[in-house]
Each structure stands twice: as C-alpha cells, then as structure tokens.
PDB file of N, CA and C in Angstrom:
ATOM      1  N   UNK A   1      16.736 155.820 -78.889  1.00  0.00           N
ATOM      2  CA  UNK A   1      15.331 155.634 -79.038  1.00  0.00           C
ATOM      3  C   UNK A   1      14.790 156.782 -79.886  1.00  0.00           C
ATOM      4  N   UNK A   2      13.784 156.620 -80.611  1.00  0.00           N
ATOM      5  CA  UNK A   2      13.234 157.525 -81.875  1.00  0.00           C
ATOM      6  C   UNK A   2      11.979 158.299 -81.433  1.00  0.00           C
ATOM      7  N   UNK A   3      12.196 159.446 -80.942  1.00  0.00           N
ATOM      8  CA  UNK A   3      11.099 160.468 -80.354  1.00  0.00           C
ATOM      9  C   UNK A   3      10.416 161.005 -81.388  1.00  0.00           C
ATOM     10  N   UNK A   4       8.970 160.551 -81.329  1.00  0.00           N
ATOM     11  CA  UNK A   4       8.040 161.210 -82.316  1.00  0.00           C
ATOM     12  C   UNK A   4       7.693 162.535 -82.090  1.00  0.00           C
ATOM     13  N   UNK A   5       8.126 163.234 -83.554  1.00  0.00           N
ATOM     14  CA  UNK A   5       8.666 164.725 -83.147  1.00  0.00           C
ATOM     15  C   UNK A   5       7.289 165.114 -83.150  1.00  0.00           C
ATOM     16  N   UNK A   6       6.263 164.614 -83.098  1.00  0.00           N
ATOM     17  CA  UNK A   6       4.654 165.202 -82.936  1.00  0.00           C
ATOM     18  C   UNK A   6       4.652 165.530 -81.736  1.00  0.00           C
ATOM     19  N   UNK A   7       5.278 164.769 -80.764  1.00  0.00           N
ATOM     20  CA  UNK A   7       5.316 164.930 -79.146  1.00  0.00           C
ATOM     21  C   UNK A   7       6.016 165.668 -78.809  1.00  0.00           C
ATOM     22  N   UNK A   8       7.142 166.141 -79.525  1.00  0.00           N
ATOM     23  CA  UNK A   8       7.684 167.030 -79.120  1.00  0.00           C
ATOM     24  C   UNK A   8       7.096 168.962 -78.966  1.00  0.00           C
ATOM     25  N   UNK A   9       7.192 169.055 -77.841  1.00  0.00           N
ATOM     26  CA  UNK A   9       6.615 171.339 -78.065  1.00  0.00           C
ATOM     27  C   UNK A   9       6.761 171.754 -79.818  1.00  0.00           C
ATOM     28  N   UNK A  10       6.017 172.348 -80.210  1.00  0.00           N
ATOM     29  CA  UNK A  10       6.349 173.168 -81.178  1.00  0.00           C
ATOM     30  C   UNK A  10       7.801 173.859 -81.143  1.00  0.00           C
ATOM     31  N   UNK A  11       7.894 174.958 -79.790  1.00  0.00           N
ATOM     32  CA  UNK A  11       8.953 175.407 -79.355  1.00  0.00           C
ATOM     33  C   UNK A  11      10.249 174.998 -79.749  1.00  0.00           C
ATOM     34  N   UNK A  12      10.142 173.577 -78.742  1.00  0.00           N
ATOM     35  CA  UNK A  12      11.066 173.094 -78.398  1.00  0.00           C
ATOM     36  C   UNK A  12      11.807 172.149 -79.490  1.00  0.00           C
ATOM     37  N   UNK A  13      10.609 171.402 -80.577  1.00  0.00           N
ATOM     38  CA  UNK A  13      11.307 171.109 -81.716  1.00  0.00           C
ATOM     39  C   UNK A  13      11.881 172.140 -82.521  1.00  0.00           C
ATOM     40  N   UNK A  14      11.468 173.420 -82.894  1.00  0.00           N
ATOM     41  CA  UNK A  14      11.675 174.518 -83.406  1.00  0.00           C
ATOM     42  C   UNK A  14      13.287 174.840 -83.074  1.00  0.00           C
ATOM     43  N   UNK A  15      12.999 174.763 -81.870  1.00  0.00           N
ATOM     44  CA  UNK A  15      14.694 175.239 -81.419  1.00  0.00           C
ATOM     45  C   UNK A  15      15.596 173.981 -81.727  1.00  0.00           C
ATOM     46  N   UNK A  16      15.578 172.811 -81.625  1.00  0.00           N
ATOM     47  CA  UNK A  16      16.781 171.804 -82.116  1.00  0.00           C
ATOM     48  C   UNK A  16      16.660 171.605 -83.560  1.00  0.00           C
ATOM     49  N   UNK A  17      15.632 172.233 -84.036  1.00  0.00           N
ATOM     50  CA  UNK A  17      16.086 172.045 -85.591  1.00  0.00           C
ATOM     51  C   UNK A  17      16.599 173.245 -85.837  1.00  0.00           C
ATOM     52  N   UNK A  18      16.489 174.445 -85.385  1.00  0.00           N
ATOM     53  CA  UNK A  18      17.691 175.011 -85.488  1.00  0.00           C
ATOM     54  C   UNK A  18      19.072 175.261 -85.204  1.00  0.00           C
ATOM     55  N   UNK A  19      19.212 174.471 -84.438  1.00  0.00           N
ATOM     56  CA  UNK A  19      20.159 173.898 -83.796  1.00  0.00           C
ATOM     57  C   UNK A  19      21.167 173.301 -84.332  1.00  0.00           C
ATOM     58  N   UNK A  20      20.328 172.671 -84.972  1.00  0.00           N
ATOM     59  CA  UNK A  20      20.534 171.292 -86.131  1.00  0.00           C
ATOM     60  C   UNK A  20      20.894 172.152 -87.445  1.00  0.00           C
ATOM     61  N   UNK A  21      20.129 172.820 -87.673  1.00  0.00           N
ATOM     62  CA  UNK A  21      20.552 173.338 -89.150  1.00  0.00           C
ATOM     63  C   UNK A  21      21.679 174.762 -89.220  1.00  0.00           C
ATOM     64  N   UNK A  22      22.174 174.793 -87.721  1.00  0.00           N
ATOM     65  CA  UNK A  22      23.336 175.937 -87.775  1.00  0.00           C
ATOM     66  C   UNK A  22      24.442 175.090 -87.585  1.00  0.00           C
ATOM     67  N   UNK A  23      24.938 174.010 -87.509  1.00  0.00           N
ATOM     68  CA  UNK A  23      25.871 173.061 -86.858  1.00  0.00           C
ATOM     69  C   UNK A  23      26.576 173.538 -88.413  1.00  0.00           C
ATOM     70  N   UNK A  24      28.014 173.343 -87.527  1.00  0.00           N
ATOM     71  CA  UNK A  24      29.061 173.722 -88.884  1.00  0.00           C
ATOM     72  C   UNK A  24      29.043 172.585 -89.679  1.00  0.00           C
ATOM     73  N   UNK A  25      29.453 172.091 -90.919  1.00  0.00           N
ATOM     74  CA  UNK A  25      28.700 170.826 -91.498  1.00  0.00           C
ATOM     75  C   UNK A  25      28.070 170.678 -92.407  1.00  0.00           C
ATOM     76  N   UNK A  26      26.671 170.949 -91.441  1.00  0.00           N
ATOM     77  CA  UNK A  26      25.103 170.918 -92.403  1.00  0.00           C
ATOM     78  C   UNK A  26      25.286 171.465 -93.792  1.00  0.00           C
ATOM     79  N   UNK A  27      25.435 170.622 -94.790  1.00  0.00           N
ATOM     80  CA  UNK A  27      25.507 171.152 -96.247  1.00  0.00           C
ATOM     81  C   UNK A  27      23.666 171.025 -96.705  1.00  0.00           C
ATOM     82  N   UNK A  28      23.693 172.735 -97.641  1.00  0.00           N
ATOM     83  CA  UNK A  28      22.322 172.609 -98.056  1.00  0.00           C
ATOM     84  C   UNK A  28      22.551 172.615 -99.520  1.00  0.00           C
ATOM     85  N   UNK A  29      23.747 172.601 -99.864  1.00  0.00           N
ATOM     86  CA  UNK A  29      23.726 172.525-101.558  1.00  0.00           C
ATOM     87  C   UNK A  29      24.798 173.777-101.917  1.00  0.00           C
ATOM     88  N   UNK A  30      24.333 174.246-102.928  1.00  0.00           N
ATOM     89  CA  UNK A  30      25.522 175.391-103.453  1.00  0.00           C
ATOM     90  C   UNK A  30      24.840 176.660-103.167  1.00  0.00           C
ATOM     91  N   UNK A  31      23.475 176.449-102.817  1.00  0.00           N
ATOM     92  CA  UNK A  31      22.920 178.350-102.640  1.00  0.00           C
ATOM     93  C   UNK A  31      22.585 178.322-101.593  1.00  0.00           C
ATOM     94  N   UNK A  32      22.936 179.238-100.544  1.00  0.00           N
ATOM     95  CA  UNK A  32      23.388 180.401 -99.240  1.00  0.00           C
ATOM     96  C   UNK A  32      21.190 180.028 -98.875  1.00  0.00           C
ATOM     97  N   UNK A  33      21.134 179.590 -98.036  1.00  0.00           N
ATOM     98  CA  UNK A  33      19.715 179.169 -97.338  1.00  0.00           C
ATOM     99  C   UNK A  33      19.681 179.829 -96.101  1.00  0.00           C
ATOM    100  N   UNK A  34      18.838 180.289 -96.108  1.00  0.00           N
ATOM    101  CA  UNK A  34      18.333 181.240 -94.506  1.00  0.00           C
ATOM    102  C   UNK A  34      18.180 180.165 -93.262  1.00  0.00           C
ATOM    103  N   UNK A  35      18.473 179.897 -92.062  1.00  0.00           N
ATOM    104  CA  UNK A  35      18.087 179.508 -91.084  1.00  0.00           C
ATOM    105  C   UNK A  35      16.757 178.822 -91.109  1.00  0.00           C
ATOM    106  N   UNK A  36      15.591 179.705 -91.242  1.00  0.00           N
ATOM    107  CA  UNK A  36      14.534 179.575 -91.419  1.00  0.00           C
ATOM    108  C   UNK A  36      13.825 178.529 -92.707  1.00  0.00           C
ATOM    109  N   UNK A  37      14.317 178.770 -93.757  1.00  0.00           N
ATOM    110  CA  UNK A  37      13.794 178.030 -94.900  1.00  0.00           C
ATOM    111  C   UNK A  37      15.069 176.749 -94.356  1.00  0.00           C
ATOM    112  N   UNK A  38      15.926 176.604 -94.067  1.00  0.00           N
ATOM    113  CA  UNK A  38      16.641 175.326 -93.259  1.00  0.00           C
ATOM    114  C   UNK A  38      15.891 174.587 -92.771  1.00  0.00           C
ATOM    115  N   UNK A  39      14.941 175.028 -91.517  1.00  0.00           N
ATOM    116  CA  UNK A  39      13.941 174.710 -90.414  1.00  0.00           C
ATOM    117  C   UNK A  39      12.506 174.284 -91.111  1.00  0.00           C
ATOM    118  N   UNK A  40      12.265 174.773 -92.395  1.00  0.00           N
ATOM    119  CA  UNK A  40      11.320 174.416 -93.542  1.00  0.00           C
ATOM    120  C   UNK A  40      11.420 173.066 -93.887  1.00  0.00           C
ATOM    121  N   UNK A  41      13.032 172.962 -94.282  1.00  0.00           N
ATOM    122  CA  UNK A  41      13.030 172.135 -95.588  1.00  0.00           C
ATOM    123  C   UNK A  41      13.343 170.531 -94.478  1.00  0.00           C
ATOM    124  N   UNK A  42      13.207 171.022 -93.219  1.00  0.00           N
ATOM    125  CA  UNK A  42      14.218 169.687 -92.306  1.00  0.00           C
ATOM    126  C   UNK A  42      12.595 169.573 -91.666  1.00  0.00           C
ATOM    127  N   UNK A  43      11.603 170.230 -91.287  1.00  0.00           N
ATOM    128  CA  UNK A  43      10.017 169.774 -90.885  1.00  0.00           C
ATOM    129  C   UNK A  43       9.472 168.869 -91.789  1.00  0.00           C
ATOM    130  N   UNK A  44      10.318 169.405 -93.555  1.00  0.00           N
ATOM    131  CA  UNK A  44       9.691 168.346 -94.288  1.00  0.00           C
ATOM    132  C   UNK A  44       9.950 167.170 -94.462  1.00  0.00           C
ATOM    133  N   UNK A  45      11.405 166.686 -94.289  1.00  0.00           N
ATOM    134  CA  UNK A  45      11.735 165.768 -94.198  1.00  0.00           C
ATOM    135  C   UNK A  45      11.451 165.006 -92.584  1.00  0.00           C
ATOM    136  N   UNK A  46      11.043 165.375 -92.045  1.00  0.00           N
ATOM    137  CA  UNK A  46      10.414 164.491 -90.703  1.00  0.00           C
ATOM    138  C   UNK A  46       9.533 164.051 -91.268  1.00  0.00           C
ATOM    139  N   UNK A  47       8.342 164.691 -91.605  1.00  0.00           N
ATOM    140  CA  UNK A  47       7.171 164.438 -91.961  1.00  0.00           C
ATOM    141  C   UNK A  47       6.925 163.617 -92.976  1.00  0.00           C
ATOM    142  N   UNK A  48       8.417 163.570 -93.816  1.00  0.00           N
ATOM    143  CA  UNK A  48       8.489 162.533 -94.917  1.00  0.00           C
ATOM    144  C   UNK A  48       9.398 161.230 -94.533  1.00  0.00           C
ATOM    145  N   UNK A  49       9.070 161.358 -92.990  1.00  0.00           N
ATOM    146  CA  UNK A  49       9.938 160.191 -92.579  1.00  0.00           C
ATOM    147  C   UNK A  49      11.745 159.996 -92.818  1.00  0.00           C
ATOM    148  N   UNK A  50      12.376 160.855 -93.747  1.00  0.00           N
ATOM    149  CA  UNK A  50      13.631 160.742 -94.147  1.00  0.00           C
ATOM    150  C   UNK A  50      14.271 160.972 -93.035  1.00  0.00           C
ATOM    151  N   UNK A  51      14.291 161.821 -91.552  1.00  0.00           N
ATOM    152  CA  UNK A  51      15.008 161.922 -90.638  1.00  0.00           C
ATOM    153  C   UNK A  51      14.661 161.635 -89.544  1.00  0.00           C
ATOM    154  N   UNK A  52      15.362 161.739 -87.965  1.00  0.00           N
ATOM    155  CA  UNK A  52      14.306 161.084 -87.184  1.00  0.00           C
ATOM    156  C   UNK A  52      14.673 161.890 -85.825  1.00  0.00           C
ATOM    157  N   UNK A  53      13.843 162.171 -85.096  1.00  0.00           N
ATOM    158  CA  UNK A  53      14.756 162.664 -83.780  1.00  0.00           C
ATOM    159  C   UNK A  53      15.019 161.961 -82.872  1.00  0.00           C
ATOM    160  N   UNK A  54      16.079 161.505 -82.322  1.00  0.00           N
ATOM    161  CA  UNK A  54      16.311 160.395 -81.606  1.00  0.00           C
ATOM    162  C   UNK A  54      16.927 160.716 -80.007  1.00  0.00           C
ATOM    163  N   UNK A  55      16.548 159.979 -78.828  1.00  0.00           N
ATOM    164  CA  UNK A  55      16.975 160.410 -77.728  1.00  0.00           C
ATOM    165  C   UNK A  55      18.220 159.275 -76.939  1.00  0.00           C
ATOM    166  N   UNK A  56      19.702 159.682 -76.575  1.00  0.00           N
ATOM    167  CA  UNK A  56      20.073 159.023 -76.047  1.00  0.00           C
ATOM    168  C   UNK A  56      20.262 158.372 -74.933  1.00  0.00           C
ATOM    169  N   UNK A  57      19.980 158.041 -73.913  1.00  0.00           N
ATOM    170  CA  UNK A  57      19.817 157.960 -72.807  1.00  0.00           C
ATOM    171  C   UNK A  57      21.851 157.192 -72.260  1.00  0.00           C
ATOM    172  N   UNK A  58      22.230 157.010 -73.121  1.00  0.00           N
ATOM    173  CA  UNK A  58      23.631 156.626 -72.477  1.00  0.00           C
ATOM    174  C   UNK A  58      24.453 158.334 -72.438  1.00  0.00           C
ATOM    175  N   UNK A  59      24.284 159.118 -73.845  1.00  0.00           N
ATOM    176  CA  UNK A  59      24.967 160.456 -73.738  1.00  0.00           C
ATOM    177  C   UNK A  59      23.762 161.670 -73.482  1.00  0.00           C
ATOM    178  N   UNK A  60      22.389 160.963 -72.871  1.00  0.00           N
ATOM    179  CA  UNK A  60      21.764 161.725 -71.955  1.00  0.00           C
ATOM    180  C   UNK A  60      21.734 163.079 -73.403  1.00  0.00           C
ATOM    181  N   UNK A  61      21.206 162.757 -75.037  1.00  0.00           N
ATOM    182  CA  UNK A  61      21.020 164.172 -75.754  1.00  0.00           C
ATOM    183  C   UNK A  61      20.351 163.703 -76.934  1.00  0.00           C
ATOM    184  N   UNK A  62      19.814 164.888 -77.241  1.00  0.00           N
ATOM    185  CA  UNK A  62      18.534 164.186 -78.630  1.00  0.00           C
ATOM    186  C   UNK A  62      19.817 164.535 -79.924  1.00  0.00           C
ATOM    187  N   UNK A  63      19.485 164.240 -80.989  1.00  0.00           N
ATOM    188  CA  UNK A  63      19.961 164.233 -82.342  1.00  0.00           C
ATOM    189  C   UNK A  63      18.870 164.446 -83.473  1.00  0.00           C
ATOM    190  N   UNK A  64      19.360 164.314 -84.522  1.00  0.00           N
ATOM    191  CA  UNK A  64      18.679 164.401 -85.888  1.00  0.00           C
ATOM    192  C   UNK A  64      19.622 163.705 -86.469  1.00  0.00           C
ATOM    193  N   UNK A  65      19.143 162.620 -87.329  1.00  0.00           N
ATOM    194  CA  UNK A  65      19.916 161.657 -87.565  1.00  0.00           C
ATOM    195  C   UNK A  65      18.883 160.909 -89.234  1.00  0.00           C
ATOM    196  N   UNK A  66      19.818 160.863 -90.206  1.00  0.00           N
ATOM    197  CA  UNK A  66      18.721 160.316 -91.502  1.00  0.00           C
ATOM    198  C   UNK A  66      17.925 159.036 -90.967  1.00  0.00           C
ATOM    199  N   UNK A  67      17.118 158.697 -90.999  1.00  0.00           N
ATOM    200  CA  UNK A  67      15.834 157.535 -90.879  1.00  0.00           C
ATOM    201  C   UNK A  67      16.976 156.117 -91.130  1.00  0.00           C
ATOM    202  N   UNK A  68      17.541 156.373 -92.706  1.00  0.00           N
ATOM    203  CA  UNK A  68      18.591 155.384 -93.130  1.00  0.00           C
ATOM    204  C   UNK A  68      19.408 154.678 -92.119  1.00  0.00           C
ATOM    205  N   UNK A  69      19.890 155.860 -91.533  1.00  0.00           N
ATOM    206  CA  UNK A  69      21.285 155.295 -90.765  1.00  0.00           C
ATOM    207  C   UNK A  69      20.944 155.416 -89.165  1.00  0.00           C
ATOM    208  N   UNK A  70      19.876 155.389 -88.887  1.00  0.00           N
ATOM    209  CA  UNK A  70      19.098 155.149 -87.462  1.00  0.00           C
ATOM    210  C   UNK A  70      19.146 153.335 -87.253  1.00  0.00           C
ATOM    211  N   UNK A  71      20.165 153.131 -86.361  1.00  0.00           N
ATOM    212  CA  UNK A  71      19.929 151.738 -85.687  1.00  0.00           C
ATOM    213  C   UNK A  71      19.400 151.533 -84.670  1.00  0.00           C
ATOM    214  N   UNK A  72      18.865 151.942 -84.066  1.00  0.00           N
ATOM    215  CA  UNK A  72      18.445 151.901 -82.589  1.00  0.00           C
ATOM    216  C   UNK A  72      17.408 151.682 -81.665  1.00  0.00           C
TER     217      UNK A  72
END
C-alpha cells in the first residue's frame, strides 16, 4: 500500500530516506554525493511523484520503490 509521505513525521520520513539513500546499491551517478544532498535529491522526486513510499503489511516494512514499478 502507497503511504503519502505528507503523512508521514518530518523526522521519521527524514530518517528512511536516509536509510534509503545509504543502502549499498543506491547509484547516484559518477560524482561522490553527500548523504544529505541524497535526502535532497530523493524529497524531490516524491514530490515529483517519480518514487513512492510504500507499506507492507505481509513483510510488516515500508520501502522506497520508483512510482513505475509500484504494483500494489
């Protein structure tokens, strides 16, 4: 299910998008990005609809997941 990250704490979204943007993985391109401007550039893409935060209730955990490839 797709949790509107408006509802979510400031806090508490704050902390899973960083979360999100330290995961081994997360490619930001070829130049070395701070944590912080990470947590920038991933608020903008919520807000631009491109990603979504989503809650599972079978593995009981939220995600960040592209808008695209959200079935649910």
């Amino acid at each position: 299910m797709i949790v509107p990250w408006q509802n979510i704490n400031t806090d508490t979204l704050n902390h899973l998008l960083e979360e999100f943007a330290s995961r081994d993985g997360t490619d930001y391109g070829a130049y070395e990005t701070s944590l912080e401007d990470k947590v920038v550039q991933l608020k903008v893409q919520l807000q631009q609809k491109r990603i979504v935060v989503v809650y599972s209730e079978l593995h009981e955990s939220v995600n960040i997941v592209s808008a695209d490839q959200f079935s649910g």
